[in-house]
N, C-alpha and C. Protein backbone atom coordinates (compact mmCIF):
# COMPACT_ATOMS: atom_id res chain seq x y z
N UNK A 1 108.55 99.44 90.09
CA UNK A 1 108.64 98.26 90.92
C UNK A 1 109.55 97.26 90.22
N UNK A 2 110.27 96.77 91.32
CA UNK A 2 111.38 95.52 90.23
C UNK A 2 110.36 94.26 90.61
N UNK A 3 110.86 93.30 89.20
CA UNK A 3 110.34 91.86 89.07
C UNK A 3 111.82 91.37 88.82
N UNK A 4 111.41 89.93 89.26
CA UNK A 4 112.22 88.86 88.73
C UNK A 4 110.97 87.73 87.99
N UNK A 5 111.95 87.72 87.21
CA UNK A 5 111.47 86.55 86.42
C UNK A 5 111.94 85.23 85.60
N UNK A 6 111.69 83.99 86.17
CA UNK A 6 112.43 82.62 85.95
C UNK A 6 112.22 82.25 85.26
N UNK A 7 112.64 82.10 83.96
CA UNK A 7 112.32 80.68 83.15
C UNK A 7 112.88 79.94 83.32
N UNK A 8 111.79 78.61 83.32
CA UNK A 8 112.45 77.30 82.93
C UNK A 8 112.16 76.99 81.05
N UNK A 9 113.68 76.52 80.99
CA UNK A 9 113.44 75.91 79.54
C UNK A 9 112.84 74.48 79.55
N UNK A 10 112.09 74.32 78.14
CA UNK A 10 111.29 72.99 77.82
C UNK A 10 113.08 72.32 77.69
N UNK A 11 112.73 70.72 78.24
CA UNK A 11 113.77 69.93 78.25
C UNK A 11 114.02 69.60 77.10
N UNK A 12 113.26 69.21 76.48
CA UNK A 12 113.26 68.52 74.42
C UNK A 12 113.27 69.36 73.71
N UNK A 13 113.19 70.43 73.92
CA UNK A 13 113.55 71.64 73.02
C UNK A 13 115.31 71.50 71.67
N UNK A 14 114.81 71.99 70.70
CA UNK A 14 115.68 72.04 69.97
C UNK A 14 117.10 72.13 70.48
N UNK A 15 118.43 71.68 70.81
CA UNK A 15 119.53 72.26 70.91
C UNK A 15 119.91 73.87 70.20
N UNK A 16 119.85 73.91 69.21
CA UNK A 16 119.98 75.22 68.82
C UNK A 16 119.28 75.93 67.88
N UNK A 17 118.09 75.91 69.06
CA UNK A 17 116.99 77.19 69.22
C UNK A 17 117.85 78.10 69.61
N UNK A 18 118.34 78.49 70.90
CA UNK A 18 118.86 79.51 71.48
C UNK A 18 119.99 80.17 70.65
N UNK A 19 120.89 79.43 69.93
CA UNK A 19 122.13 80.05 69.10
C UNK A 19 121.54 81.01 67.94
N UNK A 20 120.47 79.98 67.38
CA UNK A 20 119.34 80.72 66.33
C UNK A 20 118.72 81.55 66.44
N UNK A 21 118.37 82.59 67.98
CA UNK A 21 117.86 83.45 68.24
C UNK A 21 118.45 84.14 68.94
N UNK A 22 119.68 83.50 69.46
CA UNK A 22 120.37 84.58 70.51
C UNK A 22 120.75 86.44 70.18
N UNK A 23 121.01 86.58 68.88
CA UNK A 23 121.20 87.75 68.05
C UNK A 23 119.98 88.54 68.20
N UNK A 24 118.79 88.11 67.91
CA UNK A 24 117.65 88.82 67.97
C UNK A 24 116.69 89.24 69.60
N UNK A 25 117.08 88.12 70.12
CA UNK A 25 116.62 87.94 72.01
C UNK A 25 117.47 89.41 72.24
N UNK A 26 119.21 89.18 72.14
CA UNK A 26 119.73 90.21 72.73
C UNK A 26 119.34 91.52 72.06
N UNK A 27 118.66 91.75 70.99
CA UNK A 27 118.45 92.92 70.55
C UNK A 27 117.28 93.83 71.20
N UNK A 28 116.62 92.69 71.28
CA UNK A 28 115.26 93.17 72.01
C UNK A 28 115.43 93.29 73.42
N UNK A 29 116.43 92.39 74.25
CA UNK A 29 116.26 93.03 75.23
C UNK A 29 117.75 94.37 75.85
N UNK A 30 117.98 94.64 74.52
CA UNK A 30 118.75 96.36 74.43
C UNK A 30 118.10 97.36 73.57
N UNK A 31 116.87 97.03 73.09
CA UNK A 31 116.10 97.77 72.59
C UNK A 31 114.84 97.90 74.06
N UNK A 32 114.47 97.27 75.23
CA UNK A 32 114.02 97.23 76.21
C UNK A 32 114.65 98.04 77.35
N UNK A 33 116.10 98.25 77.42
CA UNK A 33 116.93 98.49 78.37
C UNK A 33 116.54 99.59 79.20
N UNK A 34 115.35 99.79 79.07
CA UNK A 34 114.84 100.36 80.72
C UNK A 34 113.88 100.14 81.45
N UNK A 35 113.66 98.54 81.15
CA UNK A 35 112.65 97.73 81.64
C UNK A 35 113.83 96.64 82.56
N UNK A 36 114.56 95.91 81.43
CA UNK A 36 115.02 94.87 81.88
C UNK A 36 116.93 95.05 82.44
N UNK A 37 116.71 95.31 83.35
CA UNK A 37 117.66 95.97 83.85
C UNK A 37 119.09 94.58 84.06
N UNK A 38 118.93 93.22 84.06
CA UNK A 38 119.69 92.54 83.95
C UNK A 38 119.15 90.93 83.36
N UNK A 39 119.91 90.32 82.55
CA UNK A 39 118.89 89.17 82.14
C UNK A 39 120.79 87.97 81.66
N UNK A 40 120.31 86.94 81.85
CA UNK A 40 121.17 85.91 81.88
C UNK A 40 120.37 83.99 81.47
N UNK A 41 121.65 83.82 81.36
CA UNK A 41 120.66 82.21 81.64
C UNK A 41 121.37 81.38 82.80
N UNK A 42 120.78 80.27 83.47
CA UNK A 42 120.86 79.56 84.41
C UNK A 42 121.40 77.97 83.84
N UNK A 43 122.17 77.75 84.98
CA UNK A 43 122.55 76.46 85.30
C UNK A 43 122.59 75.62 86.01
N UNK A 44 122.01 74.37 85.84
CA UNK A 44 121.48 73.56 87.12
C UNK A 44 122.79 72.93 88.13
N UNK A 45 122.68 72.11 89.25
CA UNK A 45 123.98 71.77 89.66
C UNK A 45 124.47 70.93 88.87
N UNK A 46 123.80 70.07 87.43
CA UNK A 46 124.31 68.79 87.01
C UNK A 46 125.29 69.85 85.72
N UNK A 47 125.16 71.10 85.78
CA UNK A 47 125.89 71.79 84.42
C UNK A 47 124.94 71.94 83.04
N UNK A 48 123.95 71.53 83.34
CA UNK A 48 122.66 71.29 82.15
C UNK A 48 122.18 72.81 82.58
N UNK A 49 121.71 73.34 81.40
CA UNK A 49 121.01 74.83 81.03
C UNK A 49 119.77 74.50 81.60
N UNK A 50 119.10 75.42 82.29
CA UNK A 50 117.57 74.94 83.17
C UNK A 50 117.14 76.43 82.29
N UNK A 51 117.49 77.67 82.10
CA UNK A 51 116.55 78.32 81.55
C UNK A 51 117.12 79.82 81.91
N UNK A 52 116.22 80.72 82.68
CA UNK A 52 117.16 81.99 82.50
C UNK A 52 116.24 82.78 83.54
N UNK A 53 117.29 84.02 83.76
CA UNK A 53 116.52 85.25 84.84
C UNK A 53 116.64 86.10 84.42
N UNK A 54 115.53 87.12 84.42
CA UNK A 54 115.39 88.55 84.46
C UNK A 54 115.32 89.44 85.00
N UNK A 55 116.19 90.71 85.78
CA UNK A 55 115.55 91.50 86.53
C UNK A 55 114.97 92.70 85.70
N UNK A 56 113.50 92.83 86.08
CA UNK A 56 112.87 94.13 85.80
C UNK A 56 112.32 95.08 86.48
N UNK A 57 112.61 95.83 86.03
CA UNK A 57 111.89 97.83 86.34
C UNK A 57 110.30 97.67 85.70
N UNK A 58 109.33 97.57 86.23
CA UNK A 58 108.07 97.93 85.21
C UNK A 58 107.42 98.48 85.99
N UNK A 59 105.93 98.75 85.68
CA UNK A 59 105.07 99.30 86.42
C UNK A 59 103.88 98.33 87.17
N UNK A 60 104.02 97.14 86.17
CA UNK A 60 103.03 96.44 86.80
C UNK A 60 103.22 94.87 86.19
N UNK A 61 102.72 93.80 86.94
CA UNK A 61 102.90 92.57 86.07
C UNK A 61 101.97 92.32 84.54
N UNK A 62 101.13 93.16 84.24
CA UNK A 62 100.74 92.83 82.98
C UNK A 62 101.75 93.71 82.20
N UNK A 63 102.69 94.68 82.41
CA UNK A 63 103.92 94.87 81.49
C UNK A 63 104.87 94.41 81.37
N UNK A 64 105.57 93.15 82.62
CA UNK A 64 106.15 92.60 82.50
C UNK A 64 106.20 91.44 81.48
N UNK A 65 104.26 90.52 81.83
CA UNK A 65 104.10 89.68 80.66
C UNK A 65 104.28 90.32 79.72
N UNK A 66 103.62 91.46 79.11
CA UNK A 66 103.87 91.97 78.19
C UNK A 66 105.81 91.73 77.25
N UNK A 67 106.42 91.66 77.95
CA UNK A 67 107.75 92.04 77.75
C UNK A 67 108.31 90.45 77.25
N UNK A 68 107.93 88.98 78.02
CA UNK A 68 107.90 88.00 78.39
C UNK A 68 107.57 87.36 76.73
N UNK A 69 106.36 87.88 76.62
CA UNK A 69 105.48 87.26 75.18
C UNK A 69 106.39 87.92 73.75
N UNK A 70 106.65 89.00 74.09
CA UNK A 70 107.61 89.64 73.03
C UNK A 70 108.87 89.61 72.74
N UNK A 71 109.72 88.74 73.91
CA UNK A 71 110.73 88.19 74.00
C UNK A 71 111.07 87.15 72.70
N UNK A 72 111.86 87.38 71.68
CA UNK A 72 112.07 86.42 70.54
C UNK A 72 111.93 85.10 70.80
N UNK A 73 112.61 84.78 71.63
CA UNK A 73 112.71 83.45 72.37
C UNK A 73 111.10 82.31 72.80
N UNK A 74 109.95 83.35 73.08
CA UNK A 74 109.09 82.97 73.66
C UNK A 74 108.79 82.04 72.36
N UNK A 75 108.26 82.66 71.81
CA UNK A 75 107.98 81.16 70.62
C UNK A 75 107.93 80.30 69.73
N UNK A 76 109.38 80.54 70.25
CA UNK A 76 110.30 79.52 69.28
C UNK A 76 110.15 77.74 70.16
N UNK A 77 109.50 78.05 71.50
CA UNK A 77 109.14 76.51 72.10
C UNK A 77 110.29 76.16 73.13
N UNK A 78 111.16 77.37 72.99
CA UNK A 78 112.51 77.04 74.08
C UNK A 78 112.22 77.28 75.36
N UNK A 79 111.08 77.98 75.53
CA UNK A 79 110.59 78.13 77.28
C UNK A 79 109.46 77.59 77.38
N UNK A 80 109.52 76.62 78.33
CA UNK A 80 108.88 75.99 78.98
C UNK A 80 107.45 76.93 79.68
N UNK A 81 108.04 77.57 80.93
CA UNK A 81 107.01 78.32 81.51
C UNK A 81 107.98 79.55 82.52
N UNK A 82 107.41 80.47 82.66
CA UNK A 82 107.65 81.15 83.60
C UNK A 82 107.36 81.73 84.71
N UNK A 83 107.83 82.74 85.86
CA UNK A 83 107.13 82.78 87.08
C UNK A 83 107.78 84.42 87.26
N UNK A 84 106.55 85.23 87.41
CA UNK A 84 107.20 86.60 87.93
C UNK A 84 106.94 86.67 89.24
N UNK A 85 107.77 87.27 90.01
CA UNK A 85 108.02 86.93 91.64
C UNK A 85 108.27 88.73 91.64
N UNK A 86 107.22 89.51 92.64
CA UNK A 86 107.78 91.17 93.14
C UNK A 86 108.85 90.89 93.82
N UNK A 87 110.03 91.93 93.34
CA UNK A 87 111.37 92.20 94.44
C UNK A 87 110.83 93.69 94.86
N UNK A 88 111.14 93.28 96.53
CA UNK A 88 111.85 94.64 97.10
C UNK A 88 113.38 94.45 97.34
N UNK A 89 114.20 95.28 96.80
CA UNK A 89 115.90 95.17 96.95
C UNK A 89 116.28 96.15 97.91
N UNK A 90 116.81 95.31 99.29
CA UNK A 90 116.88 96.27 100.16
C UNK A 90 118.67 96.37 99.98
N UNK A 91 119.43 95.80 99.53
CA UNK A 91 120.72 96.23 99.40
C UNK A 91 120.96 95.89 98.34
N UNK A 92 121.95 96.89 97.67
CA UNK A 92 123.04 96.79 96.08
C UNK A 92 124.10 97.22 96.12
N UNK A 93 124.78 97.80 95.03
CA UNK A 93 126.14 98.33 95.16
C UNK A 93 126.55 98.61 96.35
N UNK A 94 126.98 97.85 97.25
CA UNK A 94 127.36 98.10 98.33
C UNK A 94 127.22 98.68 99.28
N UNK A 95 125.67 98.94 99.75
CA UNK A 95 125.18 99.76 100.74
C UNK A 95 123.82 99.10 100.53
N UNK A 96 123.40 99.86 102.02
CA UNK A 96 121.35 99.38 102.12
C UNK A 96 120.83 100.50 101.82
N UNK A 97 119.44 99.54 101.07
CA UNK A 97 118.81 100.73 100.72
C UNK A 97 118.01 101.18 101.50
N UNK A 98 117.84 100.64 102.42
CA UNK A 98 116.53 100.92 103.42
C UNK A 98 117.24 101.28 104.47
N UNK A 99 116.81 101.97 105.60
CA UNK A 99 117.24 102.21 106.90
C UNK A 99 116.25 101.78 108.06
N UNK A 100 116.17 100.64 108.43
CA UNK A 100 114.88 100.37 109.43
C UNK A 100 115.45 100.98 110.81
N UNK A 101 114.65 100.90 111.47
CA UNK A 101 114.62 101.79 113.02
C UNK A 101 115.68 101.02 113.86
């Protein structure tokens, strides 16, 4: 089953928390790479960093938290909170995936 998952970053958070962990975040999530099938960070309309997305492959939302808590990043205080939301993806690479009647 795919998840998405939003963080928002804490606003007062260190400036460079994220530079300080970015090396180790990305390791873990390419040591993950068949869970977390795409992951980025976000930008609000003012150009200010709001936090980041994940898409995941798991089996269930307690493996997703799972994935979430083990994330380098988690507690270092740079995320605020997060929200896992189920995707069904009915289109990608350029075609649907579904065929309804």
């Amino acid at each position: 089953m795919k998840f998405i998952i939003l963080f928002e970053d804490e606003a007062n958070a260190d400036p460079g928390i994220r530079e300080t962990h970015m090396a180790e975040h990305l390791s873990f999530l390419e040591t993950h790479s068949d869970n977390v099938v795409s992951a980025g960070p976000l930008t609000g309309s003012d150009g200010e960093g709001w936090g980041g997305l994940w898409i995941v492959d798991a089996a269930s939302v307690n493996e997703v938290e799972r994935l979430v808590h083990e994330d380098p990043f988690w507690p270092t205080g740079l995320r605020k909170s997060y929200t896992i939301l189920a995707w069904k993806q009915v289109y990608g690479a350029g075609r649907r995936l579904i065929y309804p009647d």
